[in-house]
Protein backbone atom coordinates (compact mmCIF):
# COMPACT_ATOMS: atom_id res chain seq x y z
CA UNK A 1 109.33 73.21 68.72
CA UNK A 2 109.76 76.54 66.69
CA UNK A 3 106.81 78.25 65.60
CA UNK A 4 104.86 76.49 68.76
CA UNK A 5 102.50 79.16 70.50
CA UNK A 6 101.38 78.56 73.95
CA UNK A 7 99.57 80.14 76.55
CA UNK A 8 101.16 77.36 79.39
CA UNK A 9 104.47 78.09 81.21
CA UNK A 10 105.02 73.84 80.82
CA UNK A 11 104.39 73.79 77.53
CA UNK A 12 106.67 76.83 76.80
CA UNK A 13 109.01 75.26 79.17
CA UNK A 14 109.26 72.07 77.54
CA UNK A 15 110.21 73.53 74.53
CA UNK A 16 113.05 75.19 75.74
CA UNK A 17 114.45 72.52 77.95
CA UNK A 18 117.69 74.14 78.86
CA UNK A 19 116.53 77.60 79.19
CA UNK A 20 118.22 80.22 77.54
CA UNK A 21 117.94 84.21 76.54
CA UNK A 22 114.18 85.35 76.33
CA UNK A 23 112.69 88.38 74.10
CA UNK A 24 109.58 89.76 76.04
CA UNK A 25 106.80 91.49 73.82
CA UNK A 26 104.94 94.40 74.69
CA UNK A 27 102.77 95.07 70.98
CA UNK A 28 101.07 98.19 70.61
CA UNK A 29 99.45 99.72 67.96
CA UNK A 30 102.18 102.38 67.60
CA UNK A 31 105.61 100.87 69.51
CA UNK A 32 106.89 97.33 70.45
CA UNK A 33 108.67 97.75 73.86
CA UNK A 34 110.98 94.77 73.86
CA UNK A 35 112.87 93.45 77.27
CA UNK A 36 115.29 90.60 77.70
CA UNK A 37 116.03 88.08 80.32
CA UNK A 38 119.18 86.19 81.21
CA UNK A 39 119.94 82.39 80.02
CA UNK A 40 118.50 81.53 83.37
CA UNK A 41 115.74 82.90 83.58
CA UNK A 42 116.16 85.26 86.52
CA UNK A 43 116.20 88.74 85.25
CA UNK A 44 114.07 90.65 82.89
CA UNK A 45 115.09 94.34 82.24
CA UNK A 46 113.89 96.57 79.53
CA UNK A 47 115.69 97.21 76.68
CA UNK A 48 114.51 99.42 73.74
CA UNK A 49 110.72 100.45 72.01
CA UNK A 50 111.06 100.04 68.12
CA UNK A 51 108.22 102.51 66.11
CA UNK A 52 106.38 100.32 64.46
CA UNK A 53 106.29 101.08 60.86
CA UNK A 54 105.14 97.95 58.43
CA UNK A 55 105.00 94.62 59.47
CA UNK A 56 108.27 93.39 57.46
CA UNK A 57 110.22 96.20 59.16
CA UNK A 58 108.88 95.16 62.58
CA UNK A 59 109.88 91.21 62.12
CA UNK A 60 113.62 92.61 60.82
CA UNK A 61 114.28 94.96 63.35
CA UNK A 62 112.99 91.82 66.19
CA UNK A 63 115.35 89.19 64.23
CA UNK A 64 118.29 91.61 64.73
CA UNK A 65 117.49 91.89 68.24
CA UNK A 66 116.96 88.28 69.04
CA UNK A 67 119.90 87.25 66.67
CA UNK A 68 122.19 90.12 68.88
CA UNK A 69 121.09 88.22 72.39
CA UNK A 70 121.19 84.79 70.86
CA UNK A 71 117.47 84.20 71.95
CA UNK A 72 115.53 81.07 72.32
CA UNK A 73 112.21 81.89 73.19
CA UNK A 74 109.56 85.29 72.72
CA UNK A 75 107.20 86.19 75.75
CA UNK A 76 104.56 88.26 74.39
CA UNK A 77 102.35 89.75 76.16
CA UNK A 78 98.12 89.15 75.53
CA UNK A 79 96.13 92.12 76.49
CA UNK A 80 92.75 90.21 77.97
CA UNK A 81 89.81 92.18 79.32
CA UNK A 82 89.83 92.41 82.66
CA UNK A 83 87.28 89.23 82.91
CA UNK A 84 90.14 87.63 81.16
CA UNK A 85 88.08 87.48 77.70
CA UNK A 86 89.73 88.17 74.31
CA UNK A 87 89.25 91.77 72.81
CA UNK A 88 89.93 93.18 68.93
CA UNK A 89 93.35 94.46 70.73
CA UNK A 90 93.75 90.37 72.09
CA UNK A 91 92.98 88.90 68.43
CA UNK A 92 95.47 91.55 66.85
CA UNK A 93 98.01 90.17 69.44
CA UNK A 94 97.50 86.53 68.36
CA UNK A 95 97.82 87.47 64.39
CA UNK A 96 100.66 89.21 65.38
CA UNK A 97 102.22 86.14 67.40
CA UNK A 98 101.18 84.28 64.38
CA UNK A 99 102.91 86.13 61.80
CA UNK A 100 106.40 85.79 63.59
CA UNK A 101 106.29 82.10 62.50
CA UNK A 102 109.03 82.64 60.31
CA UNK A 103 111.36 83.47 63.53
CA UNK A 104 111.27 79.82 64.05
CA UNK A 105 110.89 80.44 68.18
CA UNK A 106 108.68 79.57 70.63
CA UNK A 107 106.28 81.97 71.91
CA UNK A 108 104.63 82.09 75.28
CA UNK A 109 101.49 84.42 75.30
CA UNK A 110 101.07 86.23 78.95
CA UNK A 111 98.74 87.85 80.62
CA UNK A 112 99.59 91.64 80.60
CA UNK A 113 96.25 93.30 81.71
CA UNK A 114 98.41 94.85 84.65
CA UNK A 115 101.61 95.57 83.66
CA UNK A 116 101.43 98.88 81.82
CA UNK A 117 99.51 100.33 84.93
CA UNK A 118 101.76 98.83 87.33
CA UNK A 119 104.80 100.25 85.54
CA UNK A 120 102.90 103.87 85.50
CA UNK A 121 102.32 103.70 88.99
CA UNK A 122 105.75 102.81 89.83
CA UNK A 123 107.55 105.92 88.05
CA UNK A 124 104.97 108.21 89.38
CA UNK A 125 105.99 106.45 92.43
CA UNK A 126 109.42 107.49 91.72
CA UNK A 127 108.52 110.57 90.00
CA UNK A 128 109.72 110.17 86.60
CA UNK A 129 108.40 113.42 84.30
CA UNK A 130 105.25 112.72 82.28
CA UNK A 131 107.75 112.65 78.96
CA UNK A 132 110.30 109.94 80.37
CA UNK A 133 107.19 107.48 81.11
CA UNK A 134 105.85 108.18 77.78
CA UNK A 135 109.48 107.38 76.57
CA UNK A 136 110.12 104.50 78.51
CA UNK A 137 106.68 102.34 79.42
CA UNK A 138 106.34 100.25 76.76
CA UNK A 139 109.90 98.82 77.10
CA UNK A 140 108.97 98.50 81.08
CA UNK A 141 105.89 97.02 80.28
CA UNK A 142 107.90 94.06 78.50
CA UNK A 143 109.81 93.60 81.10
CA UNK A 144 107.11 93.34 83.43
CA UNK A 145 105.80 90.79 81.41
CA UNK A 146 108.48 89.21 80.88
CA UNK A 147 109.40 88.73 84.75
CA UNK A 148 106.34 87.38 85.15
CA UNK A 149 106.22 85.09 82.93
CA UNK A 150 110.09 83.86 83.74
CA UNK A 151 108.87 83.95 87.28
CA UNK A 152 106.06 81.41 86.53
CA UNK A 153 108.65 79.79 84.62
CA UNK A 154 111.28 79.37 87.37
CA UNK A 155 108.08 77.96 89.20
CA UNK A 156 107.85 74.90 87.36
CA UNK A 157 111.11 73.70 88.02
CA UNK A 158 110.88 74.40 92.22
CA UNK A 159 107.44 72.48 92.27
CA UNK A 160 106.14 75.70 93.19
């Protein structure tokens, strides 16, 4: 089921039958914040932001990452409008999903329209300085994403 894109939890699920290590995406126009999640699916926690620089770079610097956690699977997350309609930022998403055909994973597309606020709010919450949220959001963000998504996941399997 590499290179299969879904926007389904089953579907994703289905291709990844026995779980395993996930890569969640947070793509911006300037950083990827990347998190991981445990064979399990239990877990997410942050765990870097790459620059992005060109496109071939990006791709390279994911493979090492997903090659390092021996991942199965790539949450990324799809920045909808808030009436859940596609944007330019939602179409540059998909291309980008796209283009990491050559990974030869699975990739679930989620819903992210709240998890870079929600991750703002929670170290201002915890009053983090202004410069160690800029630092470390996007990677947050992914992991937000990313326990969502294994959440929905872990779903499936309870009947829930």
């Amino acid at each position: 089921m590499a290179g299969l894109i879904v926007t389904a939890p089953a579907e994703f699920a289905s291709a990844l039958p026995q779980g395993g290590k996930l890569v969640g995406l947070d793509v911006g126009t300037k950083t990827i914040g990347i998190a991981i999640c445990d064979a399990g699916w239990h877990f997410a926690g942050p765990s870097e932001t790459i620059r992005r620089v060109k496109f071939t770079q990006d791709v390279a610097s994911l493979r090492r990452i997903i090659e390092h956690e021996h991942a199965l699977g790539l949450v990324v997350g799809l920045p909808l409008n808030m009436d859940g309609s596609d944007s330019p930022r939602t179409q540059s998403v998909r291309a980008f999903a796209r283009n990491l055909a050559p990974l030869e994973l699975p990739i679930l597309l989620w819903d992210e329209r709240w998890s870079t606020q929600a991750v703002e709010r929670a170290m201002i919450a915890a009053d983090v300085s202004r410069a160690k949220r800029a630092e470390k959001v996007d990677a947050l963000a992914a992991a937000h994403i990313l326990q969502g998504a294994i959440d929905a996941l872990a779903n499936l399997g309870s009947g829930g």
